[in-house]
C-alpha atoms as a PDB file:
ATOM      1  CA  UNK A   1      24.378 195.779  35.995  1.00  0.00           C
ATOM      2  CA  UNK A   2      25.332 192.342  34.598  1.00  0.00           C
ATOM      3  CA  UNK A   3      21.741 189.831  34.495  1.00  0.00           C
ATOM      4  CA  UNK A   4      21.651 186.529  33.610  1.00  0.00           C
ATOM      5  CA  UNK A   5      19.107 186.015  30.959  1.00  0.00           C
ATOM      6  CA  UNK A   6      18.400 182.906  29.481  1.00  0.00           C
ATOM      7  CA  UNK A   7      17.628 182.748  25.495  1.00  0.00           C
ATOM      8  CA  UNK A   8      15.597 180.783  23.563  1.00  0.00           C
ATOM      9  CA  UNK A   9      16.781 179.970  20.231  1.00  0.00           C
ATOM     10  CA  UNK A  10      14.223 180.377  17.295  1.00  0.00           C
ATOM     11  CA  UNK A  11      16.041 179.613  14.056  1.00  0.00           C
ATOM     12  CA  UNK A  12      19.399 180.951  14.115  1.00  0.00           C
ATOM     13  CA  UNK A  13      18.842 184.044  16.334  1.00  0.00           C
ATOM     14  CA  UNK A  14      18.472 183.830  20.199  1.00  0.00           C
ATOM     15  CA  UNK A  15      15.710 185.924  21.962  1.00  0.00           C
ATOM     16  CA  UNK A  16      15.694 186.874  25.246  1.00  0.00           C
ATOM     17  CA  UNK A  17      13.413 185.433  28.054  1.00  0.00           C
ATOM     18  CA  UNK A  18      12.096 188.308  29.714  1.00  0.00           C
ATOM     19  CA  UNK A  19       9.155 188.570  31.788  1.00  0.00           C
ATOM     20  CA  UNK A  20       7.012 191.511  33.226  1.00  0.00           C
ATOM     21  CA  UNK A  21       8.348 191.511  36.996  1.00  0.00           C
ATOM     22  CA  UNK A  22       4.411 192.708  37.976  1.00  0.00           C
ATOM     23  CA  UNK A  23       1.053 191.805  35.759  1.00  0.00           C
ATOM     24  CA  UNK A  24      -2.156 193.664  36.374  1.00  0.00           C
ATOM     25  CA  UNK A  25      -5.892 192.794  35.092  1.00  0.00           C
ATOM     26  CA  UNK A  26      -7.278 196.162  36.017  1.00  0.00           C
ATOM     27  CA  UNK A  27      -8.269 197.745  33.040  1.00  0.00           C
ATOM     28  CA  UNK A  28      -7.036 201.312  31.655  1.00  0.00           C
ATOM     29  CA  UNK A  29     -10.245 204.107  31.693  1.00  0.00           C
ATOM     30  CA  UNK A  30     -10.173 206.953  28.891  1.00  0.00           C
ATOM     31  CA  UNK A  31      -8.039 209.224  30.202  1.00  0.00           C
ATOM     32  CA  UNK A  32      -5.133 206.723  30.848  1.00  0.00           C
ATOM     33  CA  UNK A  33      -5.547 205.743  26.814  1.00  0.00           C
ATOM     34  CA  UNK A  34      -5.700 209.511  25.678  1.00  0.00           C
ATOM     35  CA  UNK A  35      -2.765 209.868  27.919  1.00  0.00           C
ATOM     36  CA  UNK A  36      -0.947 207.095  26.677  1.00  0.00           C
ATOM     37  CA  UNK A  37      -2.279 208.359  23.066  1.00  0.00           C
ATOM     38  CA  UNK A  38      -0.517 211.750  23.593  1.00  0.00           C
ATOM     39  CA  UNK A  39       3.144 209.994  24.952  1.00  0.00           C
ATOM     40  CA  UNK A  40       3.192 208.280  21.357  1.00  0.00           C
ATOM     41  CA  UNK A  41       2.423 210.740  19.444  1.00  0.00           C
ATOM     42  CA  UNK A  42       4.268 213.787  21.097  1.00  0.00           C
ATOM     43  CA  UNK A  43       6.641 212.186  23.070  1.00  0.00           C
ATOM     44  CA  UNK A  44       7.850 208.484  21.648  1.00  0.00           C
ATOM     45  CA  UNK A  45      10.957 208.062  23.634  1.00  0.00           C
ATOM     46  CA  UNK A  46       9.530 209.039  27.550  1.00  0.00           C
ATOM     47  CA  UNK A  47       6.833 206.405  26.453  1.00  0.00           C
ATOM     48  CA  UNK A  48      10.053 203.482  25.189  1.00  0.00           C
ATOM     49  CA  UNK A  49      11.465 205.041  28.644  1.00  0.00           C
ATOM     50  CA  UNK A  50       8.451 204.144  30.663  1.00  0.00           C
ATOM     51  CA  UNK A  51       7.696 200.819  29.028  1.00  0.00           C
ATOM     52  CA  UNK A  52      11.365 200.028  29.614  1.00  0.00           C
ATOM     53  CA  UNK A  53      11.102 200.723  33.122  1.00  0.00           C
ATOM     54  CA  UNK A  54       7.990 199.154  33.535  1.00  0.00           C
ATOM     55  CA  UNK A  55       6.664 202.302  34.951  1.00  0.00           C
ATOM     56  CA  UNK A  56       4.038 203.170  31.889  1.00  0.00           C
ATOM     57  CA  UNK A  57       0.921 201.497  33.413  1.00  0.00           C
ATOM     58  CA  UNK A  58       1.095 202.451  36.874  1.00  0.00           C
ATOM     59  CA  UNK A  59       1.698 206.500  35.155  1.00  0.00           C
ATOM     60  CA  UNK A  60      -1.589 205.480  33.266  1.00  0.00           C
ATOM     61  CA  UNK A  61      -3.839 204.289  36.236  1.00  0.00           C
ATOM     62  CA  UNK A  62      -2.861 206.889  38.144  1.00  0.00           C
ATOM     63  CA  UNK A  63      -3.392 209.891  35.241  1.00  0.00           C
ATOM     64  CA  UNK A  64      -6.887 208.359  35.121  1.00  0.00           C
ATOM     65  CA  UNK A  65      -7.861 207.950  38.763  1.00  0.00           C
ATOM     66  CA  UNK A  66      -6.928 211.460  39.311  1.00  0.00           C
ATOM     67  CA  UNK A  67      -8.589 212.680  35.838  1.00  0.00           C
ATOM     68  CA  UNK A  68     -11.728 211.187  36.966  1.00  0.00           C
ATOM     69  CA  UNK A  69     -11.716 212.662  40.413  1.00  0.00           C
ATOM     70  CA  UNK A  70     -11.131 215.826  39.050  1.00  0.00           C
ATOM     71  CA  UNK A  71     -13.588 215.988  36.740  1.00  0.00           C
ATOM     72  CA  UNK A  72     -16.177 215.120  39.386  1.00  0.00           C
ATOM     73  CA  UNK A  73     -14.355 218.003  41.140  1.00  0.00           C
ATOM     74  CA  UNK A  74     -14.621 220.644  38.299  1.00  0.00           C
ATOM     75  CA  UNK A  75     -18.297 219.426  37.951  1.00  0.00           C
ATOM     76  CA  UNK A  76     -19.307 219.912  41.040  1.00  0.00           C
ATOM     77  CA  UNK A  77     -17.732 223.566  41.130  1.00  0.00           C
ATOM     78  CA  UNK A  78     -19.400 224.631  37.942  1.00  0.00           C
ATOM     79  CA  UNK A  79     -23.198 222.903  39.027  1.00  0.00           C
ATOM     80  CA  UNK A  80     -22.907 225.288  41.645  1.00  0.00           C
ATOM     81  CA  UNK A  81     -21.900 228.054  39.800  1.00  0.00           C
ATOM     82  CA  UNK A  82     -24.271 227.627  37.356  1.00  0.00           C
ATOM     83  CA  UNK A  83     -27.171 225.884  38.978  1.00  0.00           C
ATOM     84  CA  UNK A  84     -29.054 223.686  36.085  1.00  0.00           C
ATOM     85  CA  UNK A  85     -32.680 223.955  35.098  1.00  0.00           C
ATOM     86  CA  UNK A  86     -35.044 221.393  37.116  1.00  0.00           C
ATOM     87  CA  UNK A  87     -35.119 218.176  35.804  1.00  0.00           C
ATOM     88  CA  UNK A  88     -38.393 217.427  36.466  1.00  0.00           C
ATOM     89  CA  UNK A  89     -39.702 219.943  34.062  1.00  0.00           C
ATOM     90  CA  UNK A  90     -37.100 220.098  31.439  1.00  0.00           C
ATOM     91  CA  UNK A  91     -35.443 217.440  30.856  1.00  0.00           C
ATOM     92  CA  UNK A  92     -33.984 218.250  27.944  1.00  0.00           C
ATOM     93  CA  UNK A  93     -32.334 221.234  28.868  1.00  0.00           C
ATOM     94  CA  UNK A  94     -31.012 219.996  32.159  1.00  0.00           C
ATOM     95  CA  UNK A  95     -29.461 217.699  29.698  1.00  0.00           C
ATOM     96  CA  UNK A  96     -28.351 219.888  27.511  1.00  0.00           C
ATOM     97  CA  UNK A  97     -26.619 221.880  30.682  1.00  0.00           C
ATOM     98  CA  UNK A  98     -25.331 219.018  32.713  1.00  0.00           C
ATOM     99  CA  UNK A  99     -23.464 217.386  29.210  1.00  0.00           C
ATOM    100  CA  UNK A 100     -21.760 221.416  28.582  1.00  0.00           C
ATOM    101  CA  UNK A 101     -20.405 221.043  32.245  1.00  0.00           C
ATOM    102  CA  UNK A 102     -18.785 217.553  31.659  1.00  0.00           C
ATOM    103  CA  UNK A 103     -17.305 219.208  28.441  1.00  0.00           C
ATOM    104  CA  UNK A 104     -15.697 221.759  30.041  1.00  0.00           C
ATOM    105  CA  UNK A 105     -14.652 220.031  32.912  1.00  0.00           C
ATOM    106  CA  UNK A 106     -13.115 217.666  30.546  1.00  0.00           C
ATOM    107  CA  UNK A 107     -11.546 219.953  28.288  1.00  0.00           C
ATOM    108  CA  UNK A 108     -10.003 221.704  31.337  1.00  0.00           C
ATOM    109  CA  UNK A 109      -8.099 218.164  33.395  1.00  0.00           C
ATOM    110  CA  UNK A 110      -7.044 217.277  29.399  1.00  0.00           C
ATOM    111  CA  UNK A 111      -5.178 220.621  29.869  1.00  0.00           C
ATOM    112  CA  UNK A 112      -4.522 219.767  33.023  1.00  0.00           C
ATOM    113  CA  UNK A 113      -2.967 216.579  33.029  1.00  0.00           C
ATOM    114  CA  UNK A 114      -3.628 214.484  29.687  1.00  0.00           C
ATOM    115  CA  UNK A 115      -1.861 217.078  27.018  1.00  0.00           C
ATOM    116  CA  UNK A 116       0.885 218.124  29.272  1.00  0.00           C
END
């Protein structure tokens, strides 16, 4: 697995060239930085591995694209479980019950797929 690298020479030590082989502008969402979060703090050397490998980023887009769907998903399960007050006349608690369902639909994809 021989490479030619080229060097550039920076006093008397010579670093290596090397270049990402793919660049991306799209922007990591929260779950992608917990995610990322939890690799360096639980599990150092599968995140060296992955940023080796140059497969960390694509892992973190798609941890968070499917986070996000699924908490839409869980959402939607426990609205109509447990319908919420009307909006219209209480706005605070509708608030107050629509917030409790994001936090446990969040709680359960970070068990899920975040702190796994």
């Amino acid at each position: 697995m021989a490479q030619n690298l080229t060097y550039t020479r920076c006093g008397d030590y010579l670093i290596p060239d090397i270049q990402l082989s793919h660049t991306s502008d799209k922007p990591l969402g929260k779950y992608g930085r917990m995610r990322r979060a939890f690799l360096a703090e639980n599990n150092p050397m599968l995140l060296d591995d992955m940023i080796l490998t140059e497969t960390l980023f694509l892992h973190l887009w798609e941890i968070d694209e499917i986070a996000r769907c699924r908490v839409e998903q869980i959402m939607a399960e426990l609205l109509e479980k447990n319908p919420a007050p009307d909006m219209t006349t209480q706005q605070l608690a509708w608030a107050q019950h629509m917030n409790s369902l994001k936090a446990q639909a969040e709680e359960m994809v970070n068990a899920e797929l975040i702190f796994c």
